[in-house]
C-alpha atoms as a PDB file:
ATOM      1  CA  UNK A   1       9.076  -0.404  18.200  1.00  0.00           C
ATOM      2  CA  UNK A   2      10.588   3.230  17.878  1.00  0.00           C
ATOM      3  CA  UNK A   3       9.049   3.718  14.380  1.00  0.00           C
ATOM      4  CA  UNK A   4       5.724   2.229  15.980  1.00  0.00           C
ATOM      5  CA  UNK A   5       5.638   5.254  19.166  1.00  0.00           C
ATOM      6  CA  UNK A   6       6.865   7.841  16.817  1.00  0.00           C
ATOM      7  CA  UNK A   7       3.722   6.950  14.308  1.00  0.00           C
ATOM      8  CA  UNK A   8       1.377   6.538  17.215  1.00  0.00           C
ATOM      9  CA  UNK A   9       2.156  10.002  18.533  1.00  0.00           C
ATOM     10  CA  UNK A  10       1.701  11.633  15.518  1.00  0.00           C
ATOM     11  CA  UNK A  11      -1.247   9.912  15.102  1.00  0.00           C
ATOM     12  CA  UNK A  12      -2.190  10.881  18.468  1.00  0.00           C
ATOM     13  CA  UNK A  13      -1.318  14.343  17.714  1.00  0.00           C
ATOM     14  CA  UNK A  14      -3.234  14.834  14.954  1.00  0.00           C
ATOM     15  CA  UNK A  15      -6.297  13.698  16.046  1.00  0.00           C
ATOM     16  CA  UNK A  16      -6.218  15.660  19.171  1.00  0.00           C
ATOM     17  CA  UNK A  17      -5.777  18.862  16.929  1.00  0.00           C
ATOM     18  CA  UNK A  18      -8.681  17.908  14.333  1.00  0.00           C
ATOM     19  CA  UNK A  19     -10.943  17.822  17.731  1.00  0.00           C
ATOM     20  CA  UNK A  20      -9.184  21.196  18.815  1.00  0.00           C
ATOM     21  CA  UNK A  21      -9.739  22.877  15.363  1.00  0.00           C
ATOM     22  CA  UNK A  22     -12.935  21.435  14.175  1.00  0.00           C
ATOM     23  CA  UNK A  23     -14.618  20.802  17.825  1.00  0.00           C
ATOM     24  CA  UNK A  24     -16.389  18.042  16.139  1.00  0.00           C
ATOM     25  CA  UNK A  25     -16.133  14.496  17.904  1.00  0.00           C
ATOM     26  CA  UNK A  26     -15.738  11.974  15.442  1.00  0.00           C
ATOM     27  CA  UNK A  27     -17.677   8.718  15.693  1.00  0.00           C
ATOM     28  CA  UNK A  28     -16.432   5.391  16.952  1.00  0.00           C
ATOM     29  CA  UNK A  29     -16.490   4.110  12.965  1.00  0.00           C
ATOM     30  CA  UNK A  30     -14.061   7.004  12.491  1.00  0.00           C
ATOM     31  CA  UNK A  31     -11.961   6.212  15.401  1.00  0.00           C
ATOM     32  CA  UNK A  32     -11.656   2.690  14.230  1.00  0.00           C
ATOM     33  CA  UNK A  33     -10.960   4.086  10.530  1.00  0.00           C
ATOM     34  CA  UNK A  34      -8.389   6.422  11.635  1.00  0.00           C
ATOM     35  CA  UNK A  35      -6.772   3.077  13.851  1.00  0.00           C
ATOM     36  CA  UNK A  36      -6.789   0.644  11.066  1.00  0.00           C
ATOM     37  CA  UNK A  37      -4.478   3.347   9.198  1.00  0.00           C
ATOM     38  CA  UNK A  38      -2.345   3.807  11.692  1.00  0.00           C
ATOM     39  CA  UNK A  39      -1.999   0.401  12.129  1.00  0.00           C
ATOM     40  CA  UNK A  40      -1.774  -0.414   8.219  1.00  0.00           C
ATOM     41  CA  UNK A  41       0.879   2.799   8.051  1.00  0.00           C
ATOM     42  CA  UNK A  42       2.978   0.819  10.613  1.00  0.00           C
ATOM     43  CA  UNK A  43       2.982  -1.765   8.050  1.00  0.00           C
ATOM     44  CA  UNK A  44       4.263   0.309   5.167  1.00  0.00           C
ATOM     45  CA  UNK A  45       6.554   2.041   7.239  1.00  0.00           C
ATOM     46  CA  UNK A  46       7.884  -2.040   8.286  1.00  0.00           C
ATOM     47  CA  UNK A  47       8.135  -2.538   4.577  1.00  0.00           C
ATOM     48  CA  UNK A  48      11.091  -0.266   4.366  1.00  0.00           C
ATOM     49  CA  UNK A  49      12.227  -0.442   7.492  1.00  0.00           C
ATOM     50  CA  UNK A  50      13.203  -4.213   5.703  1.00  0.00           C
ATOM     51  CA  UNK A  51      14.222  -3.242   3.488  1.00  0.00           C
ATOM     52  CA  UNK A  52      16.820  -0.704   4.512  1.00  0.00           C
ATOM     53  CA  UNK A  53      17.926  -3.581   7.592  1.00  0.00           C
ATOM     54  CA  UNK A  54      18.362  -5.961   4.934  1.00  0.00           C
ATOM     55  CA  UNK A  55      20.729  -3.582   2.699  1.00  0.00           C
ATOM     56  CA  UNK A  56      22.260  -2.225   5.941  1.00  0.00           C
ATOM     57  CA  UNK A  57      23.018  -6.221   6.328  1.00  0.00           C
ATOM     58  CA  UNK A  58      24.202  -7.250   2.652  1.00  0.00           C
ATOM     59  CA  UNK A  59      26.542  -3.913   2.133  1.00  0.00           C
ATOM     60  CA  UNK A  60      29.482  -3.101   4.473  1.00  0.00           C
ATOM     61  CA  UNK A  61      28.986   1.091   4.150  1.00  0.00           C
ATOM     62  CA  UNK A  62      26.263   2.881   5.553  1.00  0.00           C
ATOM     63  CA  UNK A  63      26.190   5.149   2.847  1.00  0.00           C
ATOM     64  CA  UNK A  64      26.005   2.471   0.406  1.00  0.00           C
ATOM     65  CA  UNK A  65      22.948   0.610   1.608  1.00  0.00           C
ATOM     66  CA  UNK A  66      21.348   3.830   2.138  1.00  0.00           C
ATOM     67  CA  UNK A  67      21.561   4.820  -1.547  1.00  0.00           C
ATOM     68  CA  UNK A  68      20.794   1.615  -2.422  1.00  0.00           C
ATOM     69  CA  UNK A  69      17.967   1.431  -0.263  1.00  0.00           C
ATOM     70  CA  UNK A  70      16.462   4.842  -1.525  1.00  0.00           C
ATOM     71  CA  UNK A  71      17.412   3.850  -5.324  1.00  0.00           C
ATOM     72  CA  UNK A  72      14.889   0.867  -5.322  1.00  0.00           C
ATOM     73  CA  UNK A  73      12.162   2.852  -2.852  1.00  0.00           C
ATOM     74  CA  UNK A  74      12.543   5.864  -5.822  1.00  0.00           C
ATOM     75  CA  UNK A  75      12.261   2.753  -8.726  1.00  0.00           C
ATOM     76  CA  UNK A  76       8.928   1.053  -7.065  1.00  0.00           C
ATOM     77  CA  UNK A  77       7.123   4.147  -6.023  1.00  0.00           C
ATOM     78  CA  UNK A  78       7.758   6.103  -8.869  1.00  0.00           C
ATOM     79  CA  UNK A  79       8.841   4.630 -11.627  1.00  0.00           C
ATOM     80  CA  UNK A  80       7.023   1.179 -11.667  1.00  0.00           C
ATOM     81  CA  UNK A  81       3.970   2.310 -11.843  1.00  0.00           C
ATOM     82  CA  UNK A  82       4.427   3.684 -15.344  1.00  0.00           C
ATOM     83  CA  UNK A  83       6.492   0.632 -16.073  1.00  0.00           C
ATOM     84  CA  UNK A  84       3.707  -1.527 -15.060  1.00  0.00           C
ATOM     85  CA  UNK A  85       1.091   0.222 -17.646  1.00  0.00           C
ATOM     86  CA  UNK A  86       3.727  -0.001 -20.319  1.00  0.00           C
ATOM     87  CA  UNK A  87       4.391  -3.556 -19.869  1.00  0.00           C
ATOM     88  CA  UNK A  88       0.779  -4.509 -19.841  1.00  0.00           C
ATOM     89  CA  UNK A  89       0.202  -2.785 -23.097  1.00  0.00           C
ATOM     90  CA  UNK A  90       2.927  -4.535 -24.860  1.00  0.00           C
ATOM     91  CA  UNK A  91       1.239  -7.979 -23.476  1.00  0.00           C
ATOM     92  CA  UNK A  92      -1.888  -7.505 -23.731  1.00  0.00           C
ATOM     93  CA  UNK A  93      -2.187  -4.552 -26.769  1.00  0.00           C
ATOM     94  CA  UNK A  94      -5.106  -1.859 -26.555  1.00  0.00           C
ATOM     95  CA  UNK A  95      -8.447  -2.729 -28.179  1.00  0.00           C
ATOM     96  CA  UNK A  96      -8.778   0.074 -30.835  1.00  0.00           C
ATOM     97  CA  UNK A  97     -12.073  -0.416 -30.520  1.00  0.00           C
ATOM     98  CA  UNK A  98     -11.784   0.704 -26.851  1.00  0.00           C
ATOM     99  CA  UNK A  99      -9.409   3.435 -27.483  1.00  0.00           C
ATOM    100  CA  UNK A 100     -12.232   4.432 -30.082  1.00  0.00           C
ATOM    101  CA  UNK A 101     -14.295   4.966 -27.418  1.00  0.00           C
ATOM    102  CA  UNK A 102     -11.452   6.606 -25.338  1.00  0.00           C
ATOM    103  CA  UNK A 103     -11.770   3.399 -22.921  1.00  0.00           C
ATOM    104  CA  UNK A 104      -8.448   1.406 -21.363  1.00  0.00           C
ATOM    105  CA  UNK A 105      -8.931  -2.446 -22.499  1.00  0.00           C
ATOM    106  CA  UNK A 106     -10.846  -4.140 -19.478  1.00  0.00           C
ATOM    107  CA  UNK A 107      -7.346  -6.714 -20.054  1.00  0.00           C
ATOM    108  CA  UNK A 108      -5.161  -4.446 -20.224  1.00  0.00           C
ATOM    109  CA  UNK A 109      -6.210  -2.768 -17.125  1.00  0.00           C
ATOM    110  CA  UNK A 110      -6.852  -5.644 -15.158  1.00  0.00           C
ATOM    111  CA  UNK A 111      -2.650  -6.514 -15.755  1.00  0.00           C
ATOM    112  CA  UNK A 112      -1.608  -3.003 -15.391  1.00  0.00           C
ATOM    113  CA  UNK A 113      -3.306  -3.248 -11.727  1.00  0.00           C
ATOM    114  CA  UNK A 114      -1.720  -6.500 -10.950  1.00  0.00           C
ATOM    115  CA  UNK A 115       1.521  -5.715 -11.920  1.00  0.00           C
ATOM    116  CA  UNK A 116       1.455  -2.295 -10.095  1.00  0.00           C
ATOM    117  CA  UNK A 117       0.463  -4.271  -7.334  1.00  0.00           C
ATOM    118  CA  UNK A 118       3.929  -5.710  -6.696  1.00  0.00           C
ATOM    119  CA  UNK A 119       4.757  -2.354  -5.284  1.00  0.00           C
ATOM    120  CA  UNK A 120       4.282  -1.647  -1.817  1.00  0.00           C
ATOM    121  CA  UNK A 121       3.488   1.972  -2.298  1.00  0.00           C
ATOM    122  CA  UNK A 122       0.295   1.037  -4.304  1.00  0.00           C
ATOM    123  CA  UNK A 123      -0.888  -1.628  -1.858  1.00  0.00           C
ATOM    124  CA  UNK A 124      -0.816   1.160   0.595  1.00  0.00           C
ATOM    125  CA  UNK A 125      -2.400   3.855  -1.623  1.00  0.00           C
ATOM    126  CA  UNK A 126      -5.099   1.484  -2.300  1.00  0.00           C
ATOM    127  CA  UNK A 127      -6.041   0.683   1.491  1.00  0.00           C
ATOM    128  CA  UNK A 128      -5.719   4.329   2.752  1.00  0.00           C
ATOM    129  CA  UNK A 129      -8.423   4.757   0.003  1.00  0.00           C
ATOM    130  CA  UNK A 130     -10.514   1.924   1.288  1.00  0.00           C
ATOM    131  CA  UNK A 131     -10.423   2.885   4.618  1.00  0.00           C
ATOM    132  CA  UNK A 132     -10.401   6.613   4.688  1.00  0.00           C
ATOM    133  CA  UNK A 133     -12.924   6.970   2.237  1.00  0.00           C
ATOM    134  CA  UNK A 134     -15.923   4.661   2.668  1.00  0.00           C
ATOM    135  CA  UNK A 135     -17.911   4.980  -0.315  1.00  0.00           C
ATOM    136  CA  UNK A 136     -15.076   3.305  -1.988  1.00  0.00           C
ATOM    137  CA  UNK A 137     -16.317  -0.026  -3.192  1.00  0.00           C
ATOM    138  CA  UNK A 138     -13.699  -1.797  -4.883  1.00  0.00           C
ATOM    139  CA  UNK A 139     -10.002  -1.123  -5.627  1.00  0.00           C
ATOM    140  CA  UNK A 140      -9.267  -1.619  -9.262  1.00  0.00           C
ATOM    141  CA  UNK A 141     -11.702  -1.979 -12.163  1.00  0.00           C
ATOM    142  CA  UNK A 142     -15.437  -1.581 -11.322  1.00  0.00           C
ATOM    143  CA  UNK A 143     -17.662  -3.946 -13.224  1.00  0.00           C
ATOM    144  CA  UNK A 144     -21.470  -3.340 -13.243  1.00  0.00           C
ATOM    145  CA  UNK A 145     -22.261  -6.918 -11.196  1.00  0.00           C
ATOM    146  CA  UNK A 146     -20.028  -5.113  -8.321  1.00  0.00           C
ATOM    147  CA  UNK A 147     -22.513  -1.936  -8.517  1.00  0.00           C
ATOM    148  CA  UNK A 148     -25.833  -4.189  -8.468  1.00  0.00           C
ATOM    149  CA  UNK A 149     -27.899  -3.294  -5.877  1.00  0.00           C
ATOM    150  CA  UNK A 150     -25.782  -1.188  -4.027  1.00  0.00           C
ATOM    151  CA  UNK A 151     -26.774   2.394  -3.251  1.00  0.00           C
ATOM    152  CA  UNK A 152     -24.100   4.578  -4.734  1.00  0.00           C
ATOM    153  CA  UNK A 153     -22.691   7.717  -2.447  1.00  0.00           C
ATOM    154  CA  UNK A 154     -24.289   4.989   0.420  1.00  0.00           C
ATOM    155  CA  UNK A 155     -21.145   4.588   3.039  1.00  0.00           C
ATOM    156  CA  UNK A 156     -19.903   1.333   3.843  1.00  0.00           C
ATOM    157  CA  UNK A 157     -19.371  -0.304   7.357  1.00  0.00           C
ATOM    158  CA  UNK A 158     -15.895  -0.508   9.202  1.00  0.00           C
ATOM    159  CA  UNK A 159     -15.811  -4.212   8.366  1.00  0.00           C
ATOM    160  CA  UNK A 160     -17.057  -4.440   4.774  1.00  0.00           C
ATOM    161  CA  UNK A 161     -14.321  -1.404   3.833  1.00  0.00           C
ATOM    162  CA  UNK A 162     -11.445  -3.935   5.756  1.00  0.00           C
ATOM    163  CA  UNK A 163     -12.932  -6.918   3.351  1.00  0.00           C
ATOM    164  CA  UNK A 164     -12.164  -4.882   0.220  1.00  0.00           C
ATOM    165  CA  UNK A 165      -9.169  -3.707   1.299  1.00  0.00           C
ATOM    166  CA  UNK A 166      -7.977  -7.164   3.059  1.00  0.00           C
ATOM    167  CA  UNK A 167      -5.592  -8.543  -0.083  1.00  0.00           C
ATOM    168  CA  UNK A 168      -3.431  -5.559   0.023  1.00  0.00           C
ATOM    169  CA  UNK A 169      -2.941  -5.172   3.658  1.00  0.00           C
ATOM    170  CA  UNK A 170      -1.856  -8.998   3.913  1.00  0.00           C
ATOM    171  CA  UNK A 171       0.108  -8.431   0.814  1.00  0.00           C
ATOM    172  CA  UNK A 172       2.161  -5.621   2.686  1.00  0.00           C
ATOM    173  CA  UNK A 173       2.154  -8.075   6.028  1.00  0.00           C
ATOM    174  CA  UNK A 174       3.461 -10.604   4.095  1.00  0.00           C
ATOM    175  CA  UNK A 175       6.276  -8.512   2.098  1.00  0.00           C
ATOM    176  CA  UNK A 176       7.606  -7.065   5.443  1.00  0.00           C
ATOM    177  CA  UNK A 177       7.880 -10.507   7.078  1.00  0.00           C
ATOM    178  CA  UNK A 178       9.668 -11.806   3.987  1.00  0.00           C
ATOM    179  CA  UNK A 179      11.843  -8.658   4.378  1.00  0.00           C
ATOM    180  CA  UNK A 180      12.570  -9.373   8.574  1.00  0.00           C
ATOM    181  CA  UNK A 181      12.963 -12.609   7.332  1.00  0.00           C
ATOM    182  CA  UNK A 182      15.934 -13.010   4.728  1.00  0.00           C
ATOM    183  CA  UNK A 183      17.541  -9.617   6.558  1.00  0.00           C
ATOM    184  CA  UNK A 184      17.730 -12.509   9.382  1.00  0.00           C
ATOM    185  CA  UNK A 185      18.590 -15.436   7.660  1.00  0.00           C
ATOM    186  CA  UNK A 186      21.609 -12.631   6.008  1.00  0.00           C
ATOM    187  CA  UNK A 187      22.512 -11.933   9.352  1.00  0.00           C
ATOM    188  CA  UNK A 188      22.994 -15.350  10.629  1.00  0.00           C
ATOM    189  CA  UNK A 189      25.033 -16.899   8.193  1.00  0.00           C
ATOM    190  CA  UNK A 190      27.745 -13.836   8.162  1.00  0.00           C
ATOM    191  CA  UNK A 191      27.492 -14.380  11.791  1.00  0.00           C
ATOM    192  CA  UNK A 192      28.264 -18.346  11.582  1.00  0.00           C
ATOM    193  CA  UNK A 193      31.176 -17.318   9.253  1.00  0.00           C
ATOM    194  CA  UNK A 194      32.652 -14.948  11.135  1.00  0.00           C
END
């Protein structure tokens, strides 16, 4: 709830200075834009917020959970990523005649996104693009059927950008439940033991 008000104010904040500065009133599709992140940044932020309760549950010192807890955030934003594109390479090994070309393998690429999908900071990098930028048509690899008949630079409506970006942002709702979850299930059986 505190991380909630604290991310709503901001929020709050900054929108009430973009209408100082710019004196531009942004449109209701913007409004709802702008709400949808703030409610998918709650999300993110819930991620961790797990994630540190669970740690703060499973180690005994403070400081100890907390290094722990910024270790893996520092492994999966950072350094999976590259890990991801490096294991997808070694199973599924570049086309040369794609890297002739100067062109990923379509299979490559298509595993390099699903494994740096297991991250939560790319789920959320992924809908903040979706929803702040509605041109955006799909998140990954863009196939010509996917650009058939669509008019390109052509902005998309509220509801088709939440479709595209729907997978991630249950993917991030589900991760911080599983989170609140075993933190729980942690905390009751040290409880029963005690």
């Amino acid at each position: 709830m505190t991380l909630s008000i604290s991310l709503v104010c901001l929020w709050l904040l900054v929108v009430g200075l973009g209408l100082l500065l710019i004196g531009i009133p942004p449109s209701a599709e913007e409004i709802a834009r702008s709400f949808v992140f703030l409610l998918v940044t709650i999300v993110y932020a819930g991620v961790w917020l797990a994630l540190a309760l669970l740690f703060s549950i499973l180690f005994r010192s403070a400081a100890t959970a907390a290094l722990v807890t910024l270790g893996i955030w520092l492994l999966i934003t950072f350094i999976w990523p590259v890990l991801a594109g490096a294991i997808a390479q070694i199973v599924v090994p570049p086309d040369p005649r794609y890297a002739a070309l100067g062109l990923q393998t379509p299979g490559t690429a298509e595993l390099e996104h699903v494994l740096a999908r297991f991250s939560p900071s790319t789920l959320f990098a992924e809908v903040v693009v979706a929803m702040l930028d509605p041109t955006t048509r799909a998140l990954g690899p863009i196939y010509l059927s996917q650009l058939q008949g669509a008019v390109l630079g052509a902005p998309l409506p509220l509801g088709s950008s939440i479709l595209i970006a729907w997978p991630q942002m249950v993917g991030m709702i589900a991760t911080a439940m599983f989170l609140f979850v075993i933190g729980y299930v942690v905390f009751q059986r040290q409880e029963v033991r005690a």
